[in-house]
Protein backbone atom coordinates (compact mmCIF):
# COMPACT_ATOMS: atom_id res chain seq x y z
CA UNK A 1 21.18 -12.47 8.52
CA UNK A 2 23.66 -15.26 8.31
CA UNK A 3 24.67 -18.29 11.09
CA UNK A 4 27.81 -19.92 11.37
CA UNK A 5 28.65 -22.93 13.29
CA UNK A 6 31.25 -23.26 15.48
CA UNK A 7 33.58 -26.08 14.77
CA UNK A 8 34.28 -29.17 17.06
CA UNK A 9 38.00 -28.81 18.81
CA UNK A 10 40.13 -32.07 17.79
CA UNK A 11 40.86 -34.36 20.63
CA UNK A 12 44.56 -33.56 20.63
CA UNK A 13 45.99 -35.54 23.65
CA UNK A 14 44.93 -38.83 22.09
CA UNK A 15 45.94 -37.67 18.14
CA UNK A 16 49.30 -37.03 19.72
CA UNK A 17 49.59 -40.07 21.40
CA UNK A 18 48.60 -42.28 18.87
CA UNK A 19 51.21 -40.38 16.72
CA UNK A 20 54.16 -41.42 18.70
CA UNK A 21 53.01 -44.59 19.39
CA UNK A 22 53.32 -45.46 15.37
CA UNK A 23 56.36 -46.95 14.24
CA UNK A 24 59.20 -45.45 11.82
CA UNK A 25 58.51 -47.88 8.67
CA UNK A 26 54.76 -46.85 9.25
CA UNK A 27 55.23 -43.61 10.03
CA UNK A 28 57.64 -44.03 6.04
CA UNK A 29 54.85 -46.02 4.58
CA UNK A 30 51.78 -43.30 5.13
CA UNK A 31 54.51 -40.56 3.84
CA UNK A 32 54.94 -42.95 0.64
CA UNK A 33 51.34 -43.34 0.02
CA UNK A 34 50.66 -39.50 0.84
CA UNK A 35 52.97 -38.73 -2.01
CA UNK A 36 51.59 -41.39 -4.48
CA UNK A 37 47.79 -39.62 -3.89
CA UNK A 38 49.08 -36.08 -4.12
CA UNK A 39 50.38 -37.46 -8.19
CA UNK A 40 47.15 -38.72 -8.41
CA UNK A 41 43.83 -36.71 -10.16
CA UNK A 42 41.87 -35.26 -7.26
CA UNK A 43 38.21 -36.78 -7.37
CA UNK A 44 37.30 -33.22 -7.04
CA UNK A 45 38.57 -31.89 -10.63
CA UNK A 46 35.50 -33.32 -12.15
CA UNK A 47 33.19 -32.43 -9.31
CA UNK A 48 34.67 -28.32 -9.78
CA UNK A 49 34.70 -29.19 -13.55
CA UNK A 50 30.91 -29.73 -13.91
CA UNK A 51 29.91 -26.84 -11.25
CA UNK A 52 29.71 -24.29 -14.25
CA UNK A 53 27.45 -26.37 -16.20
CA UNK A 54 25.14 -26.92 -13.04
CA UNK A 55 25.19 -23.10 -11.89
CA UNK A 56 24.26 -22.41 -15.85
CA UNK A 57 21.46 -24.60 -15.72
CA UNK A 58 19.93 -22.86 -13.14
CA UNK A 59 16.93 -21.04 -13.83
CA UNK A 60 17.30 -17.19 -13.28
CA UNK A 61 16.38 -15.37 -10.82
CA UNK A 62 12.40 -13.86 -11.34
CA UNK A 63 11.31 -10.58 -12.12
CA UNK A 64 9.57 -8.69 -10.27
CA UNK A 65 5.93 -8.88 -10.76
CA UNK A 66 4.68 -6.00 -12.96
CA UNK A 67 1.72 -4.20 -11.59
CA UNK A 68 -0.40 -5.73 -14.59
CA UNK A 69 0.39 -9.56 -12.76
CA UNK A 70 -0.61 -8.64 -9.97
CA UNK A 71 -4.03 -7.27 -11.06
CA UNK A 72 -4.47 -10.74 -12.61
CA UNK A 73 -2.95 -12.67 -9.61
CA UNK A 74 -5.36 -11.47 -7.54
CA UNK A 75 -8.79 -13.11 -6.43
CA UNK A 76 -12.08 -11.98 -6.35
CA UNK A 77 -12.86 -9.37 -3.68
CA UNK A 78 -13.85 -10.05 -0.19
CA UNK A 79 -16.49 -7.52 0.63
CA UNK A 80 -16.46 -8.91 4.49
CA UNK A 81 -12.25 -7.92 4.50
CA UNK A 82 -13.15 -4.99 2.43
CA UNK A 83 -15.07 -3.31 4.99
CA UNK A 84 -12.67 -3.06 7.24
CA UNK A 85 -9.84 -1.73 4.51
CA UNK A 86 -12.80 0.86 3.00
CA UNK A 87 -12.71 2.38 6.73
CA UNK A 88 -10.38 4.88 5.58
CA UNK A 89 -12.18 5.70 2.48
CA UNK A 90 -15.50 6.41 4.96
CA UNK A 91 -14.24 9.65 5.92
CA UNK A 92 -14.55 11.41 2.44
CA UNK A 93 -16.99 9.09 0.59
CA UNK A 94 -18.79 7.95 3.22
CA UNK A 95 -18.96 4.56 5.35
CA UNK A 96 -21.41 3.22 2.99
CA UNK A 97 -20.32 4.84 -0.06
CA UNK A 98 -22.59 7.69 0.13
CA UNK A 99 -21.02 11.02 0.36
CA UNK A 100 -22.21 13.19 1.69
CA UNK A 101 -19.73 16.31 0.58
CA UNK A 102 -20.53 16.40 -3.16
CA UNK A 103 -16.83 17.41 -3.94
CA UNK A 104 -16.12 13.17 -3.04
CA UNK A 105 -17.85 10.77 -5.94
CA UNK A 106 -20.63 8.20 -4.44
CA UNK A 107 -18.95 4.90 -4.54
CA UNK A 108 -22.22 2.90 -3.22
CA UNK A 109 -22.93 0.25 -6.21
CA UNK A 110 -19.65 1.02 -8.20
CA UNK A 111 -18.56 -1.93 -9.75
CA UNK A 112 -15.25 -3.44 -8.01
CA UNK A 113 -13.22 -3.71 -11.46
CA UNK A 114 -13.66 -0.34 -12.37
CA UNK A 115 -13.09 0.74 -9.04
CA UNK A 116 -9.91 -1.31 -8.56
CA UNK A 117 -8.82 0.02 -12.20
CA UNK A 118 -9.02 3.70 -10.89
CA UNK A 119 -7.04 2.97 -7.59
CA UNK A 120 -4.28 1.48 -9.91
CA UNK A 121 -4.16 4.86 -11.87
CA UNK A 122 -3.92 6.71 -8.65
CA UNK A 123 -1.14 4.41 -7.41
CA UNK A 124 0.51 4.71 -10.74
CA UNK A 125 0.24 8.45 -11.31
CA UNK A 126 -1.75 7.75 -14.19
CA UNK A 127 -4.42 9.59 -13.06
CA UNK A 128 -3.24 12.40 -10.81
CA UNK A 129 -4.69 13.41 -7.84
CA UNK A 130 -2.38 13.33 -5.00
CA UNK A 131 -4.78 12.98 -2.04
CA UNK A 132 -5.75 9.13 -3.67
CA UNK A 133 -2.01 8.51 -4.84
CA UNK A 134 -1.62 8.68 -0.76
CA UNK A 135 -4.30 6.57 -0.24
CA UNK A 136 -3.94 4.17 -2.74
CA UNK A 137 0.02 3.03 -2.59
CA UNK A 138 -0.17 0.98 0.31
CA UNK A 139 -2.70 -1.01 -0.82
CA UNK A 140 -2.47 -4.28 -2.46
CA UNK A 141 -4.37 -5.52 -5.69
CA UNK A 142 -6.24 -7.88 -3.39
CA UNK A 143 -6.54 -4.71 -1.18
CA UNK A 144 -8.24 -3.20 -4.26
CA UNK A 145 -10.65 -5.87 -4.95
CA UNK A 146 -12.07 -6.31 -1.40
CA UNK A 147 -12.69 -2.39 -1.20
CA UNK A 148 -14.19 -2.69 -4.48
CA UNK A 149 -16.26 -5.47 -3.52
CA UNK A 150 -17.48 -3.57 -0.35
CA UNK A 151 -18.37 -0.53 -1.60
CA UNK A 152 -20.13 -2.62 -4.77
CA UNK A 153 -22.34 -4.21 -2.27
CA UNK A 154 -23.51 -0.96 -1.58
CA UNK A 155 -26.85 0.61 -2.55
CA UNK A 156 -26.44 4.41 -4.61
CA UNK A 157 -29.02 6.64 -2.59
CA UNK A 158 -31.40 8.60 -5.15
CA UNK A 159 -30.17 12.21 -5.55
CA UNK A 160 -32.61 15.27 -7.14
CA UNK A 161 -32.36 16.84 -10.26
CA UNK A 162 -33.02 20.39 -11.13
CA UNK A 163 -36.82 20.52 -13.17
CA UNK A 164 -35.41 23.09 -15.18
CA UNK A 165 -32.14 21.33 -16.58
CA UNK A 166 -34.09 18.11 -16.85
CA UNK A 167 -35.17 18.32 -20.57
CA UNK A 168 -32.04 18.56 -21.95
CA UNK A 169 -30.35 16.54 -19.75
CA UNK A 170 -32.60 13.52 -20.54
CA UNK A 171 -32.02 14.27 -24.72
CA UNK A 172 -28.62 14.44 -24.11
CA UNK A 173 -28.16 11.11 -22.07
CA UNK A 174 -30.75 9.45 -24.07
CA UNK A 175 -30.23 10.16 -27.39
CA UNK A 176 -27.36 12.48 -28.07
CA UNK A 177 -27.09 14.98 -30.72
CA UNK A 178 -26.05 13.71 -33.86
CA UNK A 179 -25.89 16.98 -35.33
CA UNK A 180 -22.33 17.66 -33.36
CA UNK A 181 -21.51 13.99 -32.87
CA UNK A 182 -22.39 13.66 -29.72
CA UNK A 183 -23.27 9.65 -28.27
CA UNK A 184 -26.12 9.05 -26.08
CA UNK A 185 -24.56 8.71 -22.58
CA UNK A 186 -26.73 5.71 -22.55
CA UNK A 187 -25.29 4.02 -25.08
CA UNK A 188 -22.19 3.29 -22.41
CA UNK A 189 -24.04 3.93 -19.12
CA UNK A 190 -27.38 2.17 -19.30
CA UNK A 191 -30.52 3.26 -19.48
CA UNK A 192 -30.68 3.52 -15.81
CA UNK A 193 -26.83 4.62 -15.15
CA UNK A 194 -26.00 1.34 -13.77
CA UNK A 195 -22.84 1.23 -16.23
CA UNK A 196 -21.72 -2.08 -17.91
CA UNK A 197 -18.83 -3.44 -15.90
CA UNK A 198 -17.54 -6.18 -18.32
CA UNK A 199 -16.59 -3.25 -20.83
CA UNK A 200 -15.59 -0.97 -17.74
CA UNK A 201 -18.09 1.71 -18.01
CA UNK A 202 -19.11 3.09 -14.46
CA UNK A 203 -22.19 3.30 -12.39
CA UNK A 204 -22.98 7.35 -12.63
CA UNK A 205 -26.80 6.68 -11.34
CA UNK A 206 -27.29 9.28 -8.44
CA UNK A 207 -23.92 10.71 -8.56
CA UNK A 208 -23.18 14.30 -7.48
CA UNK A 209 -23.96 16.78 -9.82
CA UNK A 210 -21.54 19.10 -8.35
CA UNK A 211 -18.72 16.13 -9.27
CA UNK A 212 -20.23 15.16 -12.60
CA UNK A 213 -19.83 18.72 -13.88
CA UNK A 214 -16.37 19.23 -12.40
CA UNK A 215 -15.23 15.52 -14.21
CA UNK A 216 -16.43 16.82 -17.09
CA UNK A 217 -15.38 19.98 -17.44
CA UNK A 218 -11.81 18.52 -16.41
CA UNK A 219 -12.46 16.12 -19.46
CA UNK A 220 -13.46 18.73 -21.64
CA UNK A 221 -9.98 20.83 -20.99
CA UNK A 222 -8.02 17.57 -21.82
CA UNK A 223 -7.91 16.03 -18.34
CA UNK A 224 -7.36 11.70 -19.49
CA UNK A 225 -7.37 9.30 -16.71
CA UNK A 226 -4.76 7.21 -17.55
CA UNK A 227 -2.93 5.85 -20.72
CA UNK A 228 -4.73 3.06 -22.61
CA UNK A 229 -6.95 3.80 -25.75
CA UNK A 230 -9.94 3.52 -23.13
CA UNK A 231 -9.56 6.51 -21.09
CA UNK A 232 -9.54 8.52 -24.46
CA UNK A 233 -13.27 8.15 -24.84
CA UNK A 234 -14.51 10.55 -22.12
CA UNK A 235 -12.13 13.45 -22.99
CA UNK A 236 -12.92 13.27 -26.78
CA UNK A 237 -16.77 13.54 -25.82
CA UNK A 238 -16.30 16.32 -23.43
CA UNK A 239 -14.17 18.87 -25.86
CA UNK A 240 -18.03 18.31 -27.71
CA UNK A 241 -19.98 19.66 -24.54
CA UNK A 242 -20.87 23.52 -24.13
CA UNK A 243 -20.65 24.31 -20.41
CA UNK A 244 -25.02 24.61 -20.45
CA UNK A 245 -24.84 20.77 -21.73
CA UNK A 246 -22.35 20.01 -18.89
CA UNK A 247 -24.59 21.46 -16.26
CA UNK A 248 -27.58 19.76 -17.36
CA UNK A 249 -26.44 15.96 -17.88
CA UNK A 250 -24.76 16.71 -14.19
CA UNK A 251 -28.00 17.54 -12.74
CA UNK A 252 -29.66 14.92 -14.78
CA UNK A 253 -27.55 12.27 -13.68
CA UNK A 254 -27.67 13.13 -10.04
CA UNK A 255 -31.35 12.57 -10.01
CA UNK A 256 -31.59 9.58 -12.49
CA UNK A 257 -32.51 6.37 -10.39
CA UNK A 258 -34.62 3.18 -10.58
CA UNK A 259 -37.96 3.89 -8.73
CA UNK A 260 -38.80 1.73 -5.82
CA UNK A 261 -41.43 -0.32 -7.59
CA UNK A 262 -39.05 -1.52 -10.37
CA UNK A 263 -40.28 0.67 -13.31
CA UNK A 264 -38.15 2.87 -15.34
CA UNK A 265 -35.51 4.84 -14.50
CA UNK A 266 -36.71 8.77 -13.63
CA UNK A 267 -34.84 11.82 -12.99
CA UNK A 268 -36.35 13.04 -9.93
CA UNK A 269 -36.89 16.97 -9.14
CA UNK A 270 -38.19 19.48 -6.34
């Protein structure tokens, strides 16, 4: 939107009067000197002469930010503003991160970068799922890191295994098999499946086996989550995993927790 000023009308009755009031040889004189500044340079040749030089000096106009600036523009999440953003979020993973449909991942003790990272892949497409593309394009990078922070301050409730799957569930997130080059789960995850944030490995302590199993069977049939050499890691694993291995690291990880005294992690069961 643009303003324009209106201009101030001349006070005509006294310019005309003061025009007839002049006499011939001055009237002759100002016509003289009017022609003797129109031979003249105009002051304003060098003024419109240096104009392109000053508009060339000016800087350009800025990009856009990319998406990547913005991640790093933004500050440290606000789990106090977060709660109220996360309100949304309540109705499939729960208000406190705990979900209590199985279909919807825990989110209770995630780590914010890794769950700001994964609402950039929904808002980018990168990872596909159309129900969090919705959710996730209105949101800021700042929005990101204060739900991240919220649902970070959260505490994972303790889910329950399945005694039967628990043997080889335990080998395989403890150890491996080296036999079919297989990596402990461990080795990424923790001990106690608290993750390592700095190198962007999630919490999966507690987490649904129902959604364990179906994120890795959708890793096993190729599913990545996004582009960078990062997200390859899960998908190369899974192609490794027989369906039986599948079902018991799920059921293993839903029940794998840090007792209430402190001690080692345990899978519980019935």
């Amino acid at each position: 939107m643009s303003f324009r000023l209106a201009g101030l009308r001349p006070a005509v009755v006294s310019a005309v009067a003061l025009v007839f009031a002049l006499s011939a040889s001055v009237a002759c004189a100002q016509n003289a000197k009017g022609q003797a500044a129109q031979k003249a340079p105009a002051p304003a040749t060098a003024s419109s002469a240096a104009k392109p030089a000053v508009a060339s000096s000016a800087p350009a106009a800025a990009a856009p930010a990319s998406d990547d600036d913005a991640m790093a523009a933004a500050k440290p999440g606000d789990a106090t503003a977060g709660q109220a953003k996360a309100a949304a979020c309540g109705a499939c993973h729960g208000m406190d991160g705990n979900s209590t449909d199985p279909q919807y991942p825990k989110l209770a003790g995630q780590h914010e970068a890794y769950i700001v990272h994964q609402l950039h892949n929904f808002k980018s497409g990168s990872r596909q799922n159309p129900i969090m593309m919705g959710m996730s394009t209105p949101l800021s990078s700042q929005d990101m890191h204060d739900v991240g922070a919220y649902f970070a301050s959260k505490q994972s409730l303790p889910g329950v295994a399945d005694q039967a799957l628990v043997a080889q569930g335990e080998k395989l997130y403890r150890e491996g098999d080296a036999t079919r080059g297989i990596p402990a789960c461990m080795a990424c995850h923790a001990i106690d499946g608290r993750g390592n944030p700095g190198a962007m490995y999630p919490q999966l302590t507690s987490q649904h086996a129902q959604y364990v199993e179906a994120t890795l069977k959708a890793f096993h049939d190729g599913t990545v989550w996004g582009t960078e050499a990062h997200a390859q890691i899960m998908p190369t694993i899974a192609k490794k995993l027989e369906p039986q291995d599948i079902a018991a690291l799920a059921s293993y990880i839903e029940g794998l927790h840090v007792a209430d005294n402190g001690s080692a992690p345990t899978s519980a069961s019935p």
